[in-house]
C-alpha atoms as a PDB file:
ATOM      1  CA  UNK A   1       0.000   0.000   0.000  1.00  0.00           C
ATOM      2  CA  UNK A   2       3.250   2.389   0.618  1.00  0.00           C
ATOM      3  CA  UNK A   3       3.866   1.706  -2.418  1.00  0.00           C
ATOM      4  CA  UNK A   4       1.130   2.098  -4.427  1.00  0.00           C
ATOM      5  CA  UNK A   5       0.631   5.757  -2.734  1.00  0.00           C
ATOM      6  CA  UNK A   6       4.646   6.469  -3.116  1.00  0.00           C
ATOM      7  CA  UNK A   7       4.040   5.569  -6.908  1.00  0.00           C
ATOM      8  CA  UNK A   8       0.867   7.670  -7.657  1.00  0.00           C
ATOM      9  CA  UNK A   9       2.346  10.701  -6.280  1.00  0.00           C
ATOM     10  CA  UNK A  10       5.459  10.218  -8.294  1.00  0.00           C
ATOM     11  CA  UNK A  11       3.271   9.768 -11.047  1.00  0.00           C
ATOM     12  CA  UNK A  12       1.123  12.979 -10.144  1.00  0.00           C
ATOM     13  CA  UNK A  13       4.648  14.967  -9.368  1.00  0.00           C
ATOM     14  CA  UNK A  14       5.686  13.877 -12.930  1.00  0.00           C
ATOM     15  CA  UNK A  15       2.275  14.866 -14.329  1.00  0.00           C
ATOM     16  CA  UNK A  16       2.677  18.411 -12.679  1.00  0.00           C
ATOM     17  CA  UNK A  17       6.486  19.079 -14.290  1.00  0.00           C
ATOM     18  CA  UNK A  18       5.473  17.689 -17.427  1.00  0.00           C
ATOM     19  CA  UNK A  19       1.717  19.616 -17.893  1.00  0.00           C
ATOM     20  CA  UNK A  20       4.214  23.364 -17.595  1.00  0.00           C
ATOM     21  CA  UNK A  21       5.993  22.318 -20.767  1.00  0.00           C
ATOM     22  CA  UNK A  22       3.918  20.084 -23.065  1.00  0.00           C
ATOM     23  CA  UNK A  23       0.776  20.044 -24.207  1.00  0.00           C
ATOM     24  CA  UNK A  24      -2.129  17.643 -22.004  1.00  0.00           C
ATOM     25  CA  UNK A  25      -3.770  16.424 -24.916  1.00  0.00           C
ATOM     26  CA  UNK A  26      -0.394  14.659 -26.039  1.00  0.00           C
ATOM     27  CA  UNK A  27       0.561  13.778 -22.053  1.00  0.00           C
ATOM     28  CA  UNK A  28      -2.825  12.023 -21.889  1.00  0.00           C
ATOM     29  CA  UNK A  29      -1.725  10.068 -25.506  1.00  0.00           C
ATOM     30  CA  UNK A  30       1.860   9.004 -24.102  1.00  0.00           C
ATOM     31  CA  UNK A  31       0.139   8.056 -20.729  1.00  0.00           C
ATOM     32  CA  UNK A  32      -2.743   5.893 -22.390  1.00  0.00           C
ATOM     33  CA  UNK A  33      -0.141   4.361 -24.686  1.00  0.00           C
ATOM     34  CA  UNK A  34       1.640   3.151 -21.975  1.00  0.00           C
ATOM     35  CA  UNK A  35      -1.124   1.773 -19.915  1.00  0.00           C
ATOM     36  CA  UNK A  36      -2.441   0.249 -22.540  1.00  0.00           C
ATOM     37  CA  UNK A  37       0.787  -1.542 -22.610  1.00  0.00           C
ATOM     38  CA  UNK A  38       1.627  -2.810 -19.506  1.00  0.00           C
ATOM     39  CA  UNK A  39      -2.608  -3.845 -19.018  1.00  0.00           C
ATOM     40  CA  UNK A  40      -2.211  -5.802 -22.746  1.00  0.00           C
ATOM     41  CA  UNK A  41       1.143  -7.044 -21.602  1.00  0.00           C
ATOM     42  CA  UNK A  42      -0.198  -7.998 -18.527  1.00  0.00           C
ATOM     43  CA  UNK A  43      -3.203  -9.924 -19.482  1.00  0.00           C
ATOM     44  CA  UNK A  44      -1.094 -11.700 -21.822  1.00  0.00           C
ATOM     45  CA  UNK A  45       1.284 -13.249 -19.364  1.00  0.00           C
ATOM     46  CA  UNK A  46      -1.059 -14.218 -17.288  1.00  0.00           C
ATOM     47  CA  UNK A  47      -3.354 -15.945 -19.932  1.00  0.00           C
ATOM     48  CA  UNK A  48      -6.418 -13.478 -19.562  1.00  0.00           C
ATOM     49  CA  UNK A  49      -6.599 -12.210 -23.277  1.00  0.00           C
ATOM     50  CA  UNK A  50     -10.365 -12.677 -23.023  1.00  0.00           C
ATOM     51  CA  UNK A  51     -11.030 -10.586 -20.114  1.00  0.00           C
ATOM     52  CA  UNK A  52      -9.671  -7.941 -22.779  1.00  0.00           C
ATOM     53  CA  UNK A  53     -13.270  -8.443 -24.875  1.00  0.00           C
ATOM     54  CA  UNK A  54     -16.128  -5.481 -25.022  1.00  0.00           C
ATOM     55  CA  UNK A  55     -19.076  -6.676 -24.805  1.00  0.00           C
ATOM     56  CA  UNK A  56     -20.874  -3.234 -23.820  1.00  0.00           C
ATOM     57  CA  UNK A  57     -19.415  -1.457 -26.801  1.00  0.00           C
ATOM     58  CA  UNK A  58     -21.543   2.063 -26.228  1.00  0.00           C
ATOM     59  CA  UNK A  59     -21.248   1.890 -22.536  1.00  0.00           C
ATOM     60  CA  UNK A  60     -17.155   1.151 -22.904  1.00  0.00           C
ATOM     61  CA  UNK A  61     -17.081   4.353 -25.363  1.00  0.00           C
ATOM     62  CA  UNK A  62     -18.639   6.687 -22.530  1.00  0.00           C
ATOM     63  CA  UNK A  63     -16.757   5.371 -19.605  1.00  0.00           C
ATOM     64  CA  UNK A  64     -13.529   6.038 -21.774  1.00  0.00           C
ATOM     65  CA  UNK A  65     -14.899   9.759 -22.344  1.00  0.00           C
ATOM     66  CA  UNK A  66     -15.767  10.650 -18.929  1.00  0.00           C
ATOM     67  CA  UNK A  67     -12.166   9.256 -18.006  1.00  0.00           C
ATOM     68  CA  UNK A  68     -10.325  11.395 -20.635  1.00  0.00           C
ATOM     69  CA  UNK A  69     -12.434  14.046 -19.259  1.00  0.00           C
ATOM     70  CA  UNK A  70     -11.404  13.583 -15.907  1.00  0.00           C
ATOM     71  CA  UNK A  71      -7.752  12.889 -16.613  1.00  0.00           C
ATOM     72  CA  UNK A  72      -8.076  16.006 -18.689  1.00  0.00           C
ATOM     73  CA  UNK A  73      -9.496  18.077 -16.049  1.00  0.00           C
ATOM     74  CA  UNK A  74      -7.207  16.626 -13.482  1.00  0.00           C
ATOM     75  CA  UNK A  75      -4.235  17.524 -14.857  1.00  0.00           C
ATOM     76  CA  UNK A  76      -4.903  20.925 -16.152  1.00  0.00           C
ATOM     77  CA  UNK A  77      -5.181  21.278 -12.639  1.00  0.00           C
ATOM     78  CA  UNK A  78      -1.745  19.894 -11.641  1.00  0.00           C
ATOM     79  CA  UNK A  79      -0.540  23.137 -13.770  1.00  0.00           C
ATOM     80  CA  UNK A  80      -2.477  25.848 -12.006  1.00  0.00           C
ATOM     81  CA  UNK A  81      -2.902  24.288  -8.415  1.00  0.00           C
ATOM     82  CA  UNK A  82      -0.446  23.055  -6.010  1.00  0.00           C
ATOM     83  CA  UNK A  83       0.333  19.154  -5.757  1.00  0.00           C
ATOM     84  CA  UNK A  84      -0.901  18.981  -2.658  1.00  0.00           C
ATOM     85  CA  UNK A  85      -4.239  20.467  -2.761  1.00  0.00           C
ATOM     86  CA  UNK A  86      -4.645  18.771  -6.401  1.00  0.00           C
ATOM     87  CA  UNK A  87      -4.147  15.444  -4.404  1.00  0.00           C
ATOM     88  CA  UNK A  88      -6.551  16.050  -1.628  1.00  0.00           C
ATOM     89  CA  UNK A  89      -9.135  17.025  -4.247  1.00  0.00           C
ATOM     90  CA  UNK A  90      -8.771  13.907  -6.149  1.00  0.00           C
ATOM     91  CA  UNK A  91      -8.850  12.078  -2.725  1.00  0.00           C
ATOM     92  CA  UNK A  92     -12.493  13.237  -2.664  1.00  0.00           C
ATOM     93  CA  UNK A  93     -13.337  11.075  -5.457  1.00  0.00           C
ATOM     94  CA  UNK A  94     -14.696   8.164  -3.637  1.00  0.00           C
ATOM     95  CA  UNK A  95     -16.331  10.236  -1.571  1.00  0.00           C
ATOM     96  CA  UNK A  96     -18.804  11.550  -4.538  1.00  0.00           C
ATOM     97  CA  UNK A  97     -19.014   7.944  -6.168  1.00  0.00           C
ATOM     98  CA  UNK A  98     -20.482   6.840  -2.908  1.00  0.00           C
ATOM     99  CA  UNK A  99     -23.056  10.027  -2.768  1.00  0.00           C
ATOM    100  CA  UNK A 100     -23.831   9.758  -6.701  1.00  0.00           C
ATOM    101  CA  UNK A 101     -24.299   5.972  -6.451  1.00  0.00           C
ATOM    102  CA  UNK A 102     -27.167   6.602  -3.766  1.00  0.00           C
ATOM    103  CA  UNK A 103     -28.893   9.885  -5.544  1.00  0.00           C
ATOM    104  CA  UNK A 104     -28.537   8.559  -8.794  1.00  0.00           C
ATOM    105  CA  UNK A 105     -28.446   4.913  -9.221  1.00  0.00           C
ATOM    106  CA  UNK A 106     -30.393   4.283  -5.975  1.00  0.00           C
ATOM    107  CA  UNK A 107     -27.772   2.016  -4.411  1.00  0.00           C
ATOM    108  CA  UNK A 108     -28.378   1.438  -0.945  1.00  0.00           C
ATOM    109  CA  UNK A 109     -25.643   2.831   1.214  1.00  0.00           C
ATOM    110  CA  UNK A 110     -25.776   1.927   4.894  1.00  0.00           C
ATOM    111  CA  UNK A 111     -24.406   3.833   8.230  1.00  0.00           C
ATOM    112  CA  UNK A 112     -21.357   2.049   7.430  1.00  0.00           C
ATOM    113  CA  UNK A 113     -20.359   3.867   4.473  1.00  0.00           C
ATOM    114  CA  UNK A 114     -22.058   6.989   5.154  1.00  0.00           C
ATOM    115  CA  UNK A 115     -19.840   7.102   8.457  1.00  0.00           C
ATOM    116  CA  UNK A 116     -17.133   6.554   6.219  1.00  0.00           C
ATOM    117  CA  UNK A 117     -17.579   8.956   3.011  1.00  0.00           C
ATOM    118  CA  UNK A 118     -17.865  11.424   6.520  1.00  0.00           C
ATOM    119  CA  UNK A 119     -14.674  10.211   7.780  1.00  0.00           C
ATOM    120  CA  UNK A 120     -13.052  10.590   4.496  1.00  0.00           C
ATOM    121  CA  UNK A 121     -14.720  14.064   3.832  1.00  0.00           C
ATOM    122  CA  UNK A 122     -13.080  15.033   7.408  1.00  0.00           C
ATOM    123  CA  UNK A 123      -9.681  13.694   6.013  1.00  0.00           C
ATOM    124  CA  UNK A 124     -10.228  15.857   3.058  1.00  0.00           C
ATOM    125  CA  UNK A 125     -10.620  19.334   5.451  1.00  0.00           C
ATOM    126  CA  UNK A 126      -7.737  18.204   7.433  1.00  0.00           C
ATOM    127  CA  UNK A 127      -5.323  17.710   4.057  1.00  0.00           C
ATOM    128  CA  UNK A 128      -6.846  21.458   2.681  1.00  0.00           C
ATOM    129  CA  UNK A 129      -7.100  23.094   5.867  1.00  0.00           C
ATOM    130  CA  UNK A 130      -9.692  25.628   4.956  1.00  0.00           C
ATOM    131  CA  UNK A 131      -9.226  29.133   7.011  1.00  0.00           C
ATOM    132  CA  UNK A 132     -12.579  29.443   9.048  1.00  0.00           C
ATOM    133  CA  UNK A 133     -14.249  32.877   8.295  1.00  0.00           C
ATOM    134  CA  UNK A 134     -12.963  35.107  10.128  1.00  0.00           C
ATOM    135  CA  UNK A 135     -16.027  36.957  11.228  1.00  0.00           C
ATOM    136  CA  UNK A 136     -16.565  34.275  13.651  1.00  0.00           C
ATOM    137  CA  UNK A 137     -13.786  35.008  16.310  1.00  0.00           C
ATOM    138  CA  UNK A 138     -14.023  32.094  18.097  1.00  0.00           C
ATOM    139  CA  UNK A 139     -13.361  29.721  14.545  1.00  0.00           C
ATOM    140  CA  UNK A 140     -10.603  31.270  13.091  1.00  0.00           C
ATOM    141  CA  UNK A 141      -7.665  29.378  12.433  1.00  0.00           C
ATOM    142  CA  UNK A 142      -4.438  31.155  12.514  1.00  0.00           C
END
């Protein structure tokens, strides 16, 4: 897990350095190129070519769309916004799924998980540290 986490920020350092110079459209290219890659590659060795099949070809199309999109918007925000708060941002992802999944698709989502998208949303305050108005004496942060 140390890991993982030391390897995506390394990746979103690189992304930050690399979105001042080039353009995002072709970072997103090289990056999807190599994905594609290492997945194909991947799936190969281990003997799962078929797992690589569509078989929602529509549904495929628009979940690779809204993921450009993201990846798009993401890092065109590594250029104007500091790593940090770009991280803690992205951290909030999950936290959205979980409340889109139950307004949208109606999933049930018990105490559970609501205790823990609060948890996480907490987290996220902590990594942003928003400055409390400071018309409110008593809740101003130095």
């Amino acid at each position: 897990m140390i890991a993982g986490s030391a390897l995506l920020s390394l990746n979103d350092a690189l992304l930050k350095w690399l979105a001042t110079d080039l353009p995002i459209g072709q970072i997103l290219f090289v990056r999807g190129c190599f994905a594609l890659s290492l997945m194909a590659l991947l799936a190969w060795h281990l003997g799962h070519r078929a797992r690589l099949r569509i078989i929602n070809f529509p549904a495929q199309i628009a979940r690779a769309l809204l993921t450009v999109a993201s990846t798009f918007a993401f890092i065109t925000g590594l250029r104007y916004m500091p790593l940090a708060e770009a991280i803690a941002i992205a951290f909030a992802g999950p936290l959205f799924v979980t409340l889109l999944a139950a307004l949208l698709l109606r999933e049930r989502v018990g105490w559970r998980r609501w205790s823990a998208v609060a948890v996480g949303f907490c987290g996220v305050l902590i990594m942003l540290r928003p400055q409390a108005v400071h018309s409110i004496g008593r809740f101003s942060c130095p």
